[in-house]
Protein backbone atom coordinates (compact mmCIF):
# COMPACT_ATOMS: atom_id res chain seq x y z
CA UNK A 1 113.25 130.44 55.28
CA UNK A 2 111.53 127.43 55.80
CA UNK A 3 110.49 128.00 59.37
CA UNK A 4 109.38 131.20 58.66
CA UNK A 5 107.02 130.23 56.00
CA UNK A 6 105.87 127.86 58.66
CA UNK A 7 107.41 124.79 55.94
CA UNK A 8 108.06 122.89 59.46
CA UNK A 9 108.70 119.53 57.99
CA UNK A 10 110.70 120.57 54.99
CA UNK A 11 113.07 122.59 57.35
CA UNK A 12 113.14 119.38 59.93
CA UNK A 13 114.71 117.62 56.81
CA UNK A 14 117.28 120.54 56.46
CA UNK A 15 117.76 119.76 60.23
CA UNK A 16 118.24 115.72 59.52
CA UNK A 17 120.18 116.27 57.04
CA UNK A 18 122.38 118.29 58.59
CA UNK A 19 122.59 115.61 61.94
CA UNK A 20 123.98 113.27 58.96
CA UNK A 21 126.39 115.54 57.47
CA UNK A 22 127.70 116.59 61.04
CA UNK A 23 128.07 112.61 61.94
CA UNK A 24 129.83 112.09 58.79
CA UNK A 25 132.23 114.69 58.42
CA UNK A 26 134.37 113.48 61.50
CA UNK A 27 134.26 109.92 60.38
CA UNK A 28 134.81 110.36 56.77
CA UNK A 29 137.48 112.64 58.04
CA UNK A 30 139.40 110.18 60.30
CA UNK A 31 139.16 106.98 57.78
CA UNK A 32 140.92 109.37 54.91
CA UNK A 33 143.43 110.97 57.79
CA UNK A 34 142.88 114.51 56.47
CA UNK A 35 142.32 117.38 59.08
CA UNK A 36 143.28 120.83 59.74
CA UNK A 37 142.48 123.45 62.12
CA UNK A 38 140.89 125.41 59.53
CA UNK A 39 138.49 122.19 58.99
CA UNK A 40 137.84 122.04 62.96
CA UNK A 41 136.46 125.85 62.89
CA UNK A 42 134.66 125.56 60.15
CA UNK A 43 133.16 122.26 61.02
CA UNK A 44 132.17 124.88 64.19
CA UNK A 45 130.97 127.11 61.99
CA UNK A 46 128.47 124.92 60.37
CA UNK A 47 127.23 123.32 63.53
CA UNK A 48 126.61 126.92 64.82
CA UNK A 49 123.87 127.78 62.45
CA UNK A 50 122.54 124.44 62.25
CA UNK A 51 122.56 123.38 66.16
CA UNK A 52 122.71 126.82 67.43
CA UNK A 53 120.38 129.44 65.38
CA UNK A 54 118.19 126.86 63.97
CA UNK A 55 117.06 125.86 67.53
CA UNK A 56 116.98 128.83 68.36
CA UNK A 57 114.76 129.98 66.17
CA UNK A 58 112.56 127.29 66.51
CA UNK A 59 111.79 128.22 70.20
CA UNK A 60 111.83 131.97 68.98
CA UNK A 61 108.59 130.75 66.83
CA UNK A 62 106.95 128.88 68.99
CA UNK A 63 106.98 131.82 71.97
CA UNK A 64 105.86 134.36 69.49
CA UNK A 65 103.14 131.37 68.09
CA UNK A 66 102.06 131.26 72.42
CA UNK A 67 101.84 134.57 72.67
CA UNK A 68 100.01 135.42 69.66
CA UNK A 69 97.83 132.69 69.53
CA UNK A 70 97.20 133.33 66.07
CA UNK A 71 99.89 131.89 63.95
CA UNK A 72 103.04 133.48 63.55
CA UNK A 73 103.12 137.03 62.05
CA UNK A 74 106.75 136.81 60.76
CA UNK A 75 107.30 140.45 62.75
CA UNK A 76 109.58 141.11 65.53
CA UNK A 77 108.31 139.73 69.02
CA UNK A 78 110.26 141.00 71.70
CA UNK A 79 108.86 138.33 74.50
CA UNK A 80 110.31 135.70 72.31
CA UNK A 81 114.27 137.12 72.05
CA UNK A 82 115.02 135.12 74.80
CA UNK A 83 114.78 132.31 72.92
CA UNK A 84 118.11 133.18 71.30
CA UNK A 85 119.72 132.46 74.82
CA UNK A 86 120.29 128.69 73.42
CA UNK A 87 121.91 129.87 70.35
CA UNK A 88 124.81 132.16 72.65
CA UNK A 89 124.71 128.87 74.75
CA UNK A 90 125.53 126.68 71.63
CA UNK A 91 128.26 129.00 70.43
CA UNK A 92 129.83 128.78 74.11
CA UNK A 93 129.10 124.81 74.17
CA UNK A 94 131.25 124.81 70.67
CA UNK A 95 133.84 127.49 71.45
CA UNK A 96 134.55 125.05 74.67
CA UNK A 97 134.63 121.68 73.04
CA UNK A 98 137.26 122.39 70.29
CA UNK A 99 139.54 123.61 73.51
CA UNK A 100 138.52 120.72 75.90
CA UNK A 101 140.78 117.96 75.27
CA UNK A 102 138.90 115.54 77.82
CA UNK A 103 135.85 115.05 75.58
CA UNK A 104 137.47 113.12 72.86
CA UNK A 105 135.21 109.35 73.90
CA UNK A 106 132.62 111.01 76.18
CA UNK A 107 130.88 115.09 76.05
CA UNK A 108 130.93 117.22 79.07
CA UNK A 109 127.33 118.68 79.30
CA UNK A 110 124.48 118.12 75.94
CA UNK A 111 126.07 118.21 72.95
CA UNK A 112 124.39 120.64 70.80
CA UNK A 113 123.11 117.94 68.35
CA UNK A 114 120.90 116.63 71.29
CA UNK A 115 119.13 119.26 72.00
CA UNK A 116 118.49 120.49 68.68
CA UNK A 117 117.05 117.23 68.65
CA UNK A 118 114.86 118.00 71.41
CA UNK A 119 113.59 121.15 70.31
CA UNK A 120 112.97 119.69 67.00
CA UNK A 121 111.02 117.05 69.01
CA UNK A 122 108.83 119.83 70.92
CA UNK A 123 108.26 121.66 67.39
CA UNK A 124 106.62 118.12 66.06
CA UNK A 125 104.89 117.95 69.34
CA UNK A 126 103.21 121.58 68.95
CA UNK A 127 102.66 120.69 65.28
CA UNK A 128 100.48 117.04 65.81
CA UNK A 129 99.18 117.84 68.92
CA UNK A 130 100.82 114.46 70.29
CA UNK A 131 98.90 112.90 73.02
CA UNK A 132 97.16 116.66 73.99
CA UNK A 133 100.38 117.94 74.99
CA UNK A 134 100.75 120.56 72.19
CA UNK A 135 98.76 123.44 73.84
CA UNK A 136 101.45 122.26 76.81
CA UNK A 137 104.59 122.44 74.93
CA UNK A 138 103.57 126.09 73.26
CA UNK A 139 103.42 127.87 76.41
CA UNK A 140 105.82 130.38 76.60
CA UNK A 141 106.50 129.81 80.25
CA UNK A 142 107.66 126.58 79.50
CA UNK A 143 109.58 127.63 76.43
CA UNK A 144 111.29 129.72 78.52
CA UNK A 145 112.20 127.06 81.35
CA UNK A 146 112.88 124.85 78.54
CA UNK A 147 115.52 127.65 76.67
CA UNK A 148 117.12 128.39 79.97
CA UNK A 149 118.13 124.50 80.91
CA UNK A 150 119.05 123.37 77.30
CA UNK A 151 121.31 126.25 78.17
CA UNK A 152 122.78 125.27 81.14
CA UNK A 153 122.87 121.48 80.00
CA UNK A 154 124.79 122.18 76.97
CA UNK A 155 127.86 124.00 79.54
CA UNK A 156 127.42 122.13 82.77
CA UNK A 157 130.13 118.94 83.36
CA UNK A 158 128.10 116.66 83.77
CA UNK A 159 129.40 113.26 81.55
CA UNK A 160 127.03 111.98 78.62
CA UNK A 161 128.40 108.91 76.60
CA UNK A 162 128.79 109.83 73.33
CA UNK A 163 128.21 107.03 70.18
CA UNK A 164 131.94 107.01 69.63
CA UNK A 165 132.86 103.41 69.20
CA UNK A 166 135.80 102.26 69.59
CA UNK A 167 134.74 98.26 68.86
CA UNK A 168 131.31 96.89 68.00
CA UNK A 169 131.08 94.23 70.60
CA UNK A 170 128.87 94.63 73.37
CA UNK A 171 131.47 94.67 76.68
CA UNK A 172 132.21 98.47 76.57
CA UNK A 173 129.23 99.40 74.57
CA UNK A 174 126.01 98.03 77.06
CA UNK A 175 124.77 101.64 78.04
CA UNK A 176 124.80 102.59 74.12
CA UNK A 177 123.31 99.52 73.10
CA UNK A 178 120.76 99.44 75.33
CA UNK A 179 119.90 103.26 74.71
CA UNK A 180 119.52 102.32 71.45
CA UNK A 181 117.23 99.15 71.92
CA UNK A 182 115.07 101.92 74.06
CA UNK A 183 115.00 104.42 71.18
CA UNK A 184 113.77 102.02 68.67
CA UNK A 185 111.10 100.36 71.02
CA UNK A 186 109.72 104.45 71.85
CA UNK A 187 109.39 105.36 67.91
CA UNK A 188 106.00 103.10 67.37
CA UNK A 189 104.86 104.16 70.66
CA UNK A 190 105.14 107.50 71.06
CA UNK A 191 105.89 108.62 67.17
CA UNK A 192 106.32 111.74 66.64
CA UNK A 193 106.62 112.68 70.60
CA UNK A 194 109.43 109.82 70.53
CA UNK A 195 111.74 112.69 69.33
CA UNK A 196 112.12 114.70 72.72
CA UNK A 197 111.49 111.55 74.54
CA UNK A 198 114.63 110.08 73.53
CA UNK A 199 117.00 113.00 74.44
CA UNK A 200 114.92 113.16 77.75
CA UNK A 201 115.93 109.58 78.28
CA UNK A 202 119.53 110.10 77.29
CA UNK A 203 119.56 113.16 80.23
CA UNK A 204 118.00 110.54 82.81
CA UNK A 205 120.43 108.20 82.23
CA UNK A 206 123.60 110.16 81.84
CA UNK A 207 122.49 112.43 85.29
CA UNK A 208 121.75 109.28 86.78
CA UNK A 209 125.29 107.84 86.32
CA UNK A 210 126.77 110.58 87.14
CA UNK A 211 124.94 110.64 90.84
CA UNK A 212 125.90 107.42 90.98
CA UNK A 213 129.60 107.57 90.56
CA UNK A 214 129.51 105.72 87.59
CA UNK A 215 131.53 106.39 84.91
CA UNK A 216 129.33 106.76 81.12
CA UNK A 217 131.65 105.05 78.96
């Protein structure tokens, strides 16, 4: 409801909270040693509507806001459907990861997380006009590149570290560390922007390992 009564921050804290809760869950989880298939689908469940609709939507809105030009009507656009192709993606992305038992330390493909993250990023973008680019970001052609290679991203095999840790020192850890010393040095920079610049980062440097023959953690 929030995004459709254009409440873009408020439903961005929805969104943050629910990166928390999803974190969380597994690790609260593990340290009390209770799980259950039944937890595992629901856990599905929620990420579903939270990293699969919700982005979804988002891009939904911000076609129909290119097309339109005039704000966002709250009626059925047709052009903008296709922005749904990221949540079917996400459901696929989920349906494959609770069956894929060689993503337990590392994710094959985007984890849906990330690129909720970067859509949320592109939404803030649009929203603040960040550095001129918002006119950019609310085309619909790019909306529509952009929907069609979250999609691929989030079922492709390519290897992305995941923060998993397994120790805190930094032998094991120096990609993640240094990922994070990135992100932290982009957020006074580029503010707002910093959002999709991070997950944009994260795909540089996973593809890049990967073309390397390196292996991501």
């Amino acid at each position: 409801m929030a995004l459709f009564n254009q409440a873009y921050l408020l439903a961005i804290g929805f969104i943050a909270g629910g990166l928390v809760a999803d974190f969380l869950d597994g690790a609260v989880a593990r340290m009390l040693q209770v799980n259950s298939p039944l937890g595992k689908e629901l856990d599905s469940f929620a990420d579903m509507v939270t990293f699969g609709v919700v982005p979804g939507l988002i891009l939904y809105i911000l076609i129909a806001e290119g097309f339109s030009g005039g704000g966002f009507s709250g009626q059925l656009q047709w052009s903008a459907l296709p922005a749904f192709i990221l949540s079917a993606f996400s459901g696929l992305r989920l349906a494959k990861f609770n069956l894929d038992t060689r993503q337990s330390q590392t994710f094959l493909g985007l984890a849906t997380p990330s690129a909720t993250i970067f859509v949320v990023g592109l939404l803030l973008i649009w929203q603040y006009n960040s550095f001129e680019l918002g006119s950019f970001v609310g085309q619909p052609v790019f909306l529509y590149l952009v929907t069609l290679l979250l999609s691929y991203l989030l079922v492709c095999e390519i290897p992305m570290f995941s923060f998993k840790l397994n120790t805190l020192s930094w032998k094991g850890n120096e990609i993640r560390y240094s990922y994070l010393v990135i992100c932290l040095l982009l957020v006074p920079v580029l503010q707002e922007a910093a959002v999709s610049a991070i997950i944009l980062i994260y795909l540089l440097i996973n593809i890049s390992l990967h073309l390397s023959g390196r292996k991501v953690g």
